[in-house]
Protein backbone atom coordinates (compact mmCIF):
# COMPACT_ATOMS: atom_id res chain seq x y z
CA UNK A 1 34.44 96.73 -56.44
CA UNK A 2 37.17 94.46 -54.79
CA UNK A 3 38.28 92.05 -57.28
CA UNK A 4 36.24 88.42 -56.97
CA UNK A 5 37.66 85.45 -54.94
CA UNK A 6 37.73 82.65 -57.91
CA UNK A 7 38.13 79.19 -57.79
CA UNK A 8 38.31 76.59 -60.66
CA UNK A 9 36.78 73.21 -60.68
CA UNK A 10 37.53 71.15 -63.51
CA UNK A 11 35.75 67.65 -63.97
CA UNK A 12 37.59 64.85 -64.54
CA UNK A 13 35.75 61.56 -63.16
CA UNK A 14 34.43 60.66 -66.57
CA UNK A 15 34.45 57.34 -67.86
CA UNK A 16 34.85 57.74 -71.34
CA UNK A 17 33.47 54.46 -72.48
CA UNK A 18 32.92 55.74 -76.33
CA UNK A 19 36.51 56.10 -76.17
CA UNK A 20 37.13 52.37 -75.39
CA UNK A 21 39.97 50.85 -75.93
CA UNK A 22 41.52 54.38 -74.62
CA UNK A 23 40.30 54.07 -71.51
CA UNK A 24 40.34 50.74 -70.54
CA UNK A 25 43.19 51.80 -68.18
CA UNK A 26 42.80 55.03 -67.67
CA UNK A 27 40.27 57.84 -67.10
CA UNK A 28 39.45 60.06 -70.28
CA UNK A 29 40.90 63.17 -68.99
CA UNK A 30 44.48 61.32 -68.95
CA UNK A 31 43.80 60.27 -72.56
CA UNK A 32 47.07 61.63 -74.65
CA UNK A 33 46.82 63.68 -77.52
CA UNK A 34 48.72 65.97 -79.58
CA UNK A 35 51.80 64.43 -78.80
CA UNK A 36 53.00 65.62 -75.88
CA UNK A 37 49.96 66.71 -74.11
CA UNK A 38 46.43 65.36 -72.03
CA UNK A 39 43.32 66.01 -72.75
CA UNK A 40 43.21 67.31 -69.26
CA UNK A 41 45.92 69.68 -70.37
CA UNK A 42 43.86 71.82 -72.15
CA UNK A 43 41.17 72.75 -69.63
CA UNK A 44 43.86 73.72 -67.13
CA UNK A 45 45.81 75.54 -69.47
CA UNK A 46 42.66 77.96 -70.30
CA UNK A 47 42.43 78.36 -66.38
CA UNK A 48 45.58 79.89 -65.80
CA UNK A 49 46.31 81.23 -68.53
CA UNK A 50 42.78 83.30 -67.84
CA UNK A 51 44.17 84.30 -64.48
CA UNK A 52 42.78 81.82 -62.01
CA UNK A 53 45.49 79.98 -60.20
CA UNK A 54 43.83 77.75 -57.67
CA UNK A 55 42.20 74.88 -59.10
CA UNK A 56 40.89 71.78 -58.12
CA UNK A 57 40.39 68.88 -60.33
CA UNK A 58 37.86 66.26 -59.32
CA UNK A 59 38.64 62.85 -60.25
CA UNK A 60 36.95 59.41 -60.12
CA UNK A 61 37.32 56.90 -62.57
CA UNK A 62 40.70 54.49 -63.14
CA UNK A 63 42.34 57.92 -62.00
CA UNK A 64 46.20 57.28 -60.97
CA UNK A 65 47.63 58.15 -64.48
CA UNK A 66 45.69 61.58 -64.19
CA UNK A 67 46.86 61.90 -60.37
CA UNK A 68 50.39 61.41 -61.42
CA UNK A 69 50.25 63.64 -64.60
CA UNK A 70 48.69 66.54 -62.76
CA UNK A 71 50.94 65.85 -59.40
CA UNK A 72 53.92 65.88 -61.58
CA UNK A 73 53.10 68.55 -64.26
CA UNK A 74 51.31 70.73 -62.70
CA UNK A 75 52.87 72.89 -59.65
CA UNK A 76 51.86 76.25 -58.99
CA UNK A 77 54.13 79.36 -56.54
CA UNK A 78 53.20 78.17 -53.25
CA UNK A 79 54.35 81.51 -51.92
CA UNK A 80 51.52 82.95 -53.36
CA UNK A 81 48.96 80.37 -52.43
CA UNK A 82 48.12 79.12 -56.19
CA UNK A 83 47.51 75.48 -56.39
CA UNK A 84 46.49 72.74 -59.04
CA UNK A 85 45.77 69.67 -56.41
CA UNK A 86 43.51 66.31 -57.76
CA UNK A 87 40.58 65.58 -55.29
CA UNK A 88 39.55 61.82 -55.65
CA UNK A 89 36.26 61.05 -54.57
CA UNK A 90 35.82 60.32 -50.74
CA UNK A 91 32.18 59.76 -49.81
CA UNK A 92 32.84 62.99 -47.61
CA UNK A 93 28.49 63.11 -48.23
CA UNK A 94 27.90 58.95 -47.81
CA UNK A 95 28.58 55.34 -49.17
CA UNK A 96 28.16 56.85 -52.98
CA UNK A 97 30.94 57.15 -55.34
CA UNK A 98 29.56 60.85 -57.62
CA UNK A 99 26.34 60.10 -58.84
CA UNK A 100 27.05 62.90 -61.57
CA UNK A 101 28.38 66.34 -61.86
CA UNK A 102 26.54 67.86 -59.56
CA UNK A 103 27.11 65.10 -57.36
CA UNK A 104 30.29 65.57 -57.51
CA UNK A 105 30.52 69.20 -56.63
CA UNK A 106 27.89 68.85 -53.75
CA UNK A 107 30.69 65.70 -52.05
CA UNK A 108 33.45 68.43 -52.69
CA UNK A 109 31.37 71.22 -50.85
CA UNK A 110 34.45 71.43 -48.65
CA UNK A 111 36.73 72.75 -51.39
CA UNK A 112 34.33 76.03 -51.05
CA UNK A 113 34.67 75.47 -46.77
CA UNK A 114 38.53 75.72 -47.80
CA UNK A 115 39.19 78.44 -50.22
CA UNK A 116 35.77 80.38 -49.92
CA UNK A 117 35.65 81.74 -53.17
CA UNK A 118 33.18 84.33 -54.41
CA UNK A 119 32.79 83.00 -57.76
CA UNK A 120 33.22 79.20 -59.08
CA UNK A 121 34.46 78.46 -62.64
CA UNK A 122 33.41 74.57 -63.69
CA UNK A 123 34.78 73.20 -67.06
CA UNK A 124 35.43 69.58 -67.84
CA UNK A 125 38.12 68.53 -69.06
CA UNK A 126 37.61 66.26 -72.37
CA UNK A 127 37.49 69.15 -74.72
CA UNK A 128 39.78 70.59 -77.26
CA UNK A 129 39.82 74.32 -77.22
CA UNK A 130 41.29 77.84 -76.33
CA UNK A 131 39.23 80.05 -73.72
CA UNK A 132 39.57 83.04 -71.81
CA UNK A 133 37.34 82.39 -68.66
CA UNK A 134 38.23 86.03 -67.14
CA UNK A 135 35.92 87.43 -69.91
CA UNK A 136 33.05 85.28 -69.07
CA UNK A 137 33.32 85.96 -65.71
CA UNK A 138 33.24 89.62 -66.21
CA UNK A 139 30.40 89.47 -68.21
CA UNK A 140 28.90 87.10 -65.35
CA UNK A 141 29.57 90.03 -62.94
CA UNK A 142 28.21 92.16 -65.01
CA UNK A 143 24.70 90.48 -65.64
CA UNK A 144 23.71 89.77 -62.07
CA UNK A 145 22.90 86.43 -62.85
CA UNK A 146 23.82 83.79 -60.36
CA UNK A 147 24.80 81.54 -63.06
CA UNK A 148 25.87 81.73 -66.46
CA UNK A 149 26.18 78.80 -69.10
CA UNK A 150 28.96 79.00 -72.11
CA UNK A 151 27.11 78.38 -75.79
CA UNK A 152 29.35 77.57 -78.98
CA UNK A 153 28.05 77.86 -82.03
CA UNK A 154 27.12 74.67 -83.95
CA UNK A 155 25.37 73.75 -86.99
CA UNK A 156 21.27 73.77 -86.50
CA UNK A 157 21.35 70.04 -88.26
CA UNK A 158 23.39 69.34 -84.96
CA UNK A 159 21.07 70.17 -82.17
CA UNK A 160 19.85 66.33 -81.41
CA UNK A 161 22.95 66.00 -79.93
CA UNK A 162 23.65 68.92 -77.57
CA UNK A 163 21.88 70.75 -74.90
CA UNK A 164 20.75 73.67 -76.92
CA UNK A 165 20.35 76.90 -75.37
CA UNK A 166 17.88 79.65 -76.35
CA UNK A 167 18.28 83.13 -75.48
CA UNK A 168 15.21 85.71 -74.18
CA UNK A 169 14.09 88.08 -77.01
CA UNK A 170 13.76 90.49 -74.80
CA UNK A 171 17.41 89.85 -73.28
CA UNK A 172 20.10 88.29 -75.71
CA UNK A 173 22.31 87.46 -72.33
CA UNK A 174 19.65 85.65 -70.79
CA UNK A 175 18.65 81.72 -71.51
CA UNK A 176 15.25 81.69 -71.84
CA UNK A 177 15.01 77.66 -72.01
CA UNK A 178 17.65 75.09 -72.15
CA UNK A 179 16.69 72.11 -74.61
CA UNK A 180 18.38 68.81 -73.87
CA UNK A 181 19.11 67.48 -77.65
CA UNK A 182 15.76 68.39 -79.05
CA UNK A 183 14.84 67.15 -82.73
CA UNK A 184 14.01 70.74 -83.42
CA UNK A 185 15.64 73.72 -82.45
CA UNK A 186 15.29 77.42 -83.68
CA UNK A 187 18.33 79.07 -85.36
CA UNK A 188 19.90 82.31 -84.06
CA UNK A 189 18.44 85.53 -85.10
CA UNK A 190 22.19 86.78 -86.54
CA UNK A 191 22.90 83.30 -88.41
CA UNK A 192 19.22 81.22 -88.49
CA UNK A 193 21.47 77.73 -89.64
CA UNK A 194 23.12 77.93 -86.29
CA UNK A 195 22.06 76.82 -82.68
CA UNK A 196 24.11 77.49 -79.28
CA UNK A 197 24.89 74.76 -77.68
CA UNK A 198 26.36 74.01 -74.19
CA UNK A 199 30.04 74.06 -73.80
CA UNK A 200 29.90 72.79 -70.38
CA UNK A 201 31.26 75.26 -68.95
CA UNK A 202 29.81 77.66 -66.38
CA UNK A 203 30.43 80.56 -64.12
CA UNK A 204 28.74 80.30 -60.98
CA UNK A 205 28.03 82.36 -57.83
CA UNK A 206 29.69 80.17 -54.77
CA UNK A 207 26.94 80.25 -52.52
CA UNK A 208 23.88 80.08 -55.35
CA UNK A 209 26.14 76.95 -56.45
CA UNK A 210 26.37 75.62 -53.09
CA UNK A 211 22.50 75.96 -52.44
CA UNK A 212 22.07 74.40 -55.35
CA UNK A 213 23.74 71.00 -55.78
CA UNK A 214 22.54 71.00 -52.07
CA UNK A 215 18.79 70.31 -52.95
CA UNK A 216 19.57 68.47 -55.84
CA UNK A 217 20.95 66.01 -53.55
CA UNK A 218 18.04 65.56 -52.35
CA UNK A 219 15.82 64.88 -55.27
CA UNK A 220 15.77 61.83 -57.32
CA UNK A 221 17.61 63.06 -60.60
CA UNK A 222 20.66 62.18 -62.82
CA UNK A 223 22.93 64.91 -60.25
CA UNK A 224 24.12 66.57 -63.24
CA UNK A 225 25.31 70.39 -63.95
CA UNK A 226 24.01 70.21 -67.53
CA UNK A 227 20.50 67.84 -67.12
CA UNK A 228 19.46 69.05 -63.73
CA UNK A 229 21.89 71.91 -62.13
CA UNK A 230 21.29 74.42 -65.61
CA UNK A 231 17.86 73.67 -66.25
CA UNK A 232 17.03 75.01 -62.56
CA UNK A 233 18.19 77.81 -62.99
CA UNK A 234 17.10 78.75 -66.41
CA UNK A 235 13.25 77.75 -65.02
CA UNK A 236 14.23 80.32 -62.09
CA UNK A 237 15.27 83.31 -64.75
CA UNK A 238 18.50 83.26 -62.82
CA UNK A 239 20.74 82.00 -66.19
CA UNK A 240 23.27 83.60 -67.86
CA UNK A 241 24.10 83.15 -71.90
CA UNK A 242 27.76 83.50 -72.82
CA UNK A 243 28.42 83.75 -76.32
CA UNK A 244 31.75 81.56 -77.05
CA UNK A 245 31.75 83.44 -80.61
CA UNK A 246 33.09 86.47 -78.81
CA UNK A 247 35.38 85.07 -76.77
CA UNK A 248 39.15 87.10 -78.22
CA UNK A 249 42.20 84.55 -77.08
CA UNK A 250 45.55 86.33 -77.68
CA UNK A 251 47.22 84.81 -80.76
CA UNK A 252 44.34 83.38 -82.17
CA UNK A 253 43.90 83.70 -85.99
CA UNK A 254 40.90 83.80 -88.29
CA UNK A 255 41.45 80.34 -88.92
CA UNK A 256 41.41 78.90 -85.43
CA UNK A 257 39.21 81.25 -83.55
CA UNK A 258 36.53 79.94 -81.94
CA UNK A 259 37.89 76.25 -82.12
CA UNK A 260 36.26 73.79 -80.34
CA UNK A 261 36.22 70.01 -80.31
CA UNK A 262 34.02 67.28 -78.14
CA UNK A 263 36.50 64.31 -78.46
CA UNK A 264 34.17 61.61 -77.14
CA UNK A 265 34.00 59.46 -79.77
CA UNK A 266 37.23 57.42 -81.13
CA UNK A 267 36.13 59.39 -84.60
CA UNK A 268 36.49 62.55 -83.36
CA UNK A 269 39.28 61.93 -81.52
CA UNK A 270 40.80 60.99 -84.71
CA UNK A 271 39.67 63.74 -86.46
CA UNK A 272 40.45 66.20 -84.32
CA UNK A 273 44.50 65.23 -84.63
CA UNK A 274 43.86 66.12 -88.41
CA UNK A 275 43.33 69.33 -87.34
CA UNK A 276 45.92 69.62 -85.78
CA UNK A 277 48.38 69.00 -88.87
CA UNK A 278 47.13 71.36 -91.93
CA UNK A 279 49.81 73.95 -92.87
CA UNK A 280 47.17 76.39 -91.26
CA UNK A 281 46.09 74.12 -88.74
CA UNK A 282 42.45 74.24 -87.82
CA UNK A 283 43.80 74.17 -84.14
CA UNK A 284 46.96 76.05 -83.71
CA UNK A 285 49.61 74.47 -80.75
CA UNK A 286 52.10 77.09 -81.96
CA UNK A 287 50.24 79.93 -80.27
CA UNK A 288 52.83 80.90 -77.52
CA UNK A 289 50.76 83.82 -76.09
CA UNK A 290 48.19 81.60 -75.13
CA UNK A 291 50.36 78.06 -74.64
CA UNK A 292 49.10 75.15 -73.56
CA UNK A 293 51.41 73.28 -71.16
CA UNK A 294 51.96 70.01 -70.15
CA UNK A 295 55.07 68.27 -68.36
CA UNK A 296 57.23 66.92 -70.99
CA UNK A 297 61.14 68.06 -70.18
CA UNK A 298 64.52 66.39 -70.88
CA UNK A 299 63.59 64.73 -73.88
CA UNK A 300 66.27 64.55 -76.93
CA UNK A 301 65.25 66.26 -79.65
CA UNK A 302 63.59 64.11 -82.76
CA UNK A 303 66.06 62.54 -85.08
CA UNK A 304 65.34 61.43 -89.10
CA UNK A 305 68.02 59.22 -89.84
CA UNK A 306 69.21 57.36 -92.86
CA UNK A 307 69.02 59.05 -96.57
CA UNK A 308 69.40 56.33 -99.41
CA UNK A 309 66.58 56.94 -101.58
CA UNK A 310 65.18 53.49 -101.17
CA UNK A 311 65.90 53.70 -97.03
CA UNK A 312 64.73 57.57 -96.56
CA UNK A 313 64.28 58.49 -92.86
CA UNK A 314 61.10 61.51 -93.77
CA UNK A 315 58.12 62.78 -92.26
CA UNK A 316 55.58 65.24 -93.92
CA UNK A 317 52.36 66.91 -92.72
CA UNK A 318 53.03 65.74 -89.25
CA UNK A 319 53.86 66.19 -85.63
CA UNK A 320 57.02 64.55 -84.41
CA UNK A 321 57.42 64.68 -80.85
CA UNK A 322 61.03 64.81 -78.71
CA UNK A 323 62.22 61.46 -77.92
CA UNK A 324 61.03 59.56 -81.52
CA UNK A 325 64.00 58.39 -84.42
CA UNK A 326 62.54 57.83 -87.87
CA UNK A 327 65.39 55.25 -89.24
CA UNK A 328 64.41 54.75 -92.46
CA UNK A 329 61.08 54.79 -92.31
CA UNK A 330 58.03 57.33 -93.55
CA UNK A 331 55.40 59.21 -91.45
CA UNK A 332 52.98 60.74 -93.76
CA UNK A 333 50.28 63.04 -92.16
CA UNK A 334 50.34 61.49 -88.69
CA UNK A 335 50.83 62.80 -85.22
CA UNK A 336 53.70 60.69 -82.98
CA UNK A 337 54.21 60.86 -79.68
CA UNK A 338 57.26 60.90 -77.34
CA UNK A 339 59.77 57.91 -77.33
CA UNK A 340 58.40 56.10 -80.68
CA UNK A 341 60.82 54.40 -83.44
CA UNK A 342 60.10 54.05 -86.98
CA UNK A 343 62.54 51.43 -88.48
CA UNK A 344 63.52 51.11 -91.59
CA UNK A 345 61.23 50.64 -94.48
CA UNK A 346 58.13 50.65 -92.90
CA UNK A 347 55.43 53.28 -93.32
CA UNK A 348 52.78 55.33 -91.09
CA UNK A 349 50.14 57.27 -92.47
CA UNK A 350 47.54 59.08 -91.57
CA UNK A 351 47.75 57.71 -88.19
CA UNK A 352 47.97 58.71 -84.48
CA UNK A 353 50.89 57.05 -82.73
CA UNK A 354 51.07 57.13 -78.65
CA UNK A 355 54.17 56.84 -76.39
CA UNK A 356 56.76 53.97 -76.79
CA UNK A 357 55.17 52.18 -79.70
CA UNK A 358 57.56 50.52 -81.86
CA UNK A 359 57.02 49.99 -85.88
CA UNK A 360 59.07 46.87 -86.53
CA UNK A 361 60.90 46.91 -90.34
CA UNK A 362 58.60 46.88 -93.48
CA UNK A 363 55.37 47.13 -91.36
CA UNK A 364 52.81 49.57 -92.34
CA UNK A 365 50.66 51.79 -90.48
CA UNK A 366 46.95 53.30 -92.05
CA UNK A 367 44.53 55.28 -90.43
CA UNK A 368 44.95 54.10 -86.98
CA UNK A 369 45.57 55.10 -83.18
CA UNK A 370 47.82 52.84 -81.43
CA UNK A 371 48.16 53.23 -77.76
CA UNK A 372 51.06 53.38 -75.70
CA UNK A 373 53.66 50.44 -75.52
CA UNK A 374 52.10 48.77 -78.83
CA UNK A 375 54.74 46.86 -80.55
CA UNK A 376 54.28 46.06 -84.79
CA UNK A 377 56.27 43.58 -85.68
CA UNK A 378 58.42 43.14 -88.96
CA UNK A 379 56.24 43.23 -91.97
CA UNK A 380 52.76 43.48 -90.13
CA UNK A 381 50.02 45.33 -90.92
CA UNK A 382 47.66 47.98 -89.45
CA UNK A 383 44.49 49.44 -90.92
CA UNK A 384 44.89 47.58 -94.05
CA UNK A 385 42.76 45.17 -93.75
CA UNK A 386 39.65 45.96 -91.36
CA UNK A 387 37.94 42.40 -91.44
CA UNK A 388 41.56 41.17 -90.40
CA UNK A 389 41.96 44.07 -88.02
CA UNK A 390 38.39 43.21 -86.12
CA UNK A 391 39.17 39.58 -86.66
CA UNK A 392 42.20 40.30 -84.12
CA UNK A 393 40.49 41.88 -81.65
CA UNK A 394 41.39 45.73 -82.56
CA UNK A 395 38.52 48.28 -83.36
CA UNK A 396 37.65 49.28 -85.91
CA UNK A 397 35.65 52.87 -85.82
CA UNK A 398 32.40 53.74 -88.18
CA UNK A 399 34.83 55.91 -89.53
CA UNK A 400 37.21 52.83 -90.68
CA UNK A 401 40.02 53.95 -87.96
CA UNK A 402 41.33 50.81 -86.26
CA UNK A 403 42.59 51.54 -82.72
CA UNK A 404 45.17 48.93 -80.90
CA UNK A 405 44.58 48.53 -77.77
CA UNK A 406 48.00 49.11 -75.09
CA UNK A 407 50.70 47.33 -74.91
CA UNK A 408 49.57 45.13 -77.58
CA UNK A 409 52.20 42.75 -79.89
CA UNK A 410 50.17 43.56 -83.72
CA UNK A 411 51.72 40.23 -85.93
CA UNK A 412 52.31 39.57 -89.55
């Protein structure tokens, strides 16, 4: 058999609005994390490192950071044809902006006129996680299912808050019913205190996909891949299960296998950054056979300056990007970002730190995310105080993280 035609779609219009302030001014694919990276980056990293060099990324929402990031980072061998190119919505299909997912695929129906592809590979791109889509798609050849649907293991106490999928009894690769964030849900026959649910992700046959975001577009539903797209299929017998679980990444460890992380809430974004950090790190961003790439370059390197004991330049349990000086200052289990100073004195812990923020002399920083451009003056105080926080206008998470919005001036 010839080897498939693939294309890669990755969806980027989304909003983000539980991720407010974060995306005030930007969509949530854009959204920086880790440092040095995009949330988009990790999506498009899993793409080509899997093989598949000619993507698409569909964007929508507040999108010109993501343009730029992708225009700039991302440039594939044009002698060979491979591409990473943003599509913003055009209203190729009518007067409508995407309605949903599906929507979105069915006013991009030209992408498949362009490339025509033999097999499509969707993802969005607002997850944290390692994935080798050439495996699913061989096991998608394989099956003879027009469609298959990645699951991820998750605990059964979860399911309200996933589409969970079930798998035949008589056929372990086959979803049998798709439940969207049922109060009940049966636990797997190898581990009965776990559920599968949907990673978004799918592998789908170009012209079944095409034939079917086609009549969704003309029914009244949410035109979505996961609420309306999956479920049609699955009612059909014509869906595929995917087990994430046995998904093998090169370089992946015990520890980090299987890692994966919905970061749509300003908690779990948090949280997530934690994992980052460990000695064994829950997620591991030192795997260089499967690397996860982004466009910073030129940067100088980090620099820790000053050593009197009382004026100790340090950082500990943390990520330190290129481009930040520590002078005099602490960073204690906290993740900072390109082009950030620490001055002297002052203290950040447990915190997530974007691009360009600057942490004035004898400030401290607890348990929060400041966006880019965020200035803390002399002696102020972040994440302290929450009623103080709120009372300024940051938020202030269920979690008690208090995010600053961008650009912001945080006084004593």
């Amino acid at each position: 058999m010839a080897k498939p035609r693939v294309l890669a779609i990755v969806l980027a219009g989304g909003e983000g609005k539980r991720l407010m302030p974060l995306t005030e001014e930007r969509a949530k694919p854009a959204v920086p994390f880790g440092g040095i990276y995009r949330l988009v980056d990790f999506a498009l990293s899993n793409i080509v490192n899997s093989g598949y060099l000619r993507v698409v990324v569909l964007t929508q929402y507040k999108s010109h950071s993501l343009d730029r990031h992708i225009s700039k980072t991302w440039r594939m061998s044009t002698l060979l044809g491979n591409y990473v190119a943003p599509v913003p919505a055009q209203q190729r299909m009518g007067k409508n902006w995407y309605l949903g997912s599906a929507d979105a695929i069915y006013q991009s129906l030209n992408l498949l006129d362009d490339e025509k592809p033999d097999i499509v590979v969707i993802c969005g791109a607002d997850n944290i996680y390692r994935m080798d889509f050439s495996q699913m798609v061989a096991q998608h050849i394989d099956s003879g299912f027009p469609m298959t649907v990645a699951g991820i293991r998750q605990p059964r106490a979860l399911a309200n808050q996933f589409g969970i999928i079930q798998a035949s009894k008589d056929n372990p690769l086959k979803i049998a019913e798709f439940l969207e964030k049922p109060a009940e849900a049966e636990g797997l026959p190898d581990s009965p205190d776990e559920v599968l649910a949907s990673m978004g992700n799918y592998v789908v046959n170009a012209d079944a996909l095409r034939e079917a975001v086609t009549a969704d577009s003309e029914e009244d539903t949410a035109h979505d891949m996961g609420g309306n797209i999956v479920p049609d299929f699955v009612a059909q017998g014509q869906a595929g299960l995917y087990d994430f679980t046995f998904n093998e990444v090169p370089g992946s460890t015990d520890r980090d296998r299987n890692y994966w992380r919905d970061v749509g809430t300003l908690d779990a974004f948090y949280e997530s950054h934690q994992d980052l950090i460990s000695v064994t790190p829950v997620f591991n961003l030192y795997n260089d056979r499967w690397p996860v790439f982004t466009g910073y370059t030129g940067l100088p390197p980090a620099k820790f300056v000053y050593g009197h004991r009382e004026r100790l330049g340090h950082a500990l349990d943390s990520i330190i990007s290129p481009g930040v000086i520590i002078s005099g200052g602490e960073v204690l289990g906290s993740v900072i970002s390109p082009h950030v100073r620490v001055n002297s004195w002052s203290s950040v812990r447990e915190s997530v730190v974007f691009d360009n923020v600057n942490i004035g002399r004898n400030a401290t920083v607890v348990r929060s995310i400041l966006d880019k451009n965020v200035i803390v003056e002399e002696g102020a105080h972040v994440g302290v105080d929450q009623e103080y926080d709120r009372a300024r206008g940051f938020t202030v998470t269920e979690g008690g993280i208090t995010v600053v919005p961008k650009g912001w001036r945080v006084t004593r």
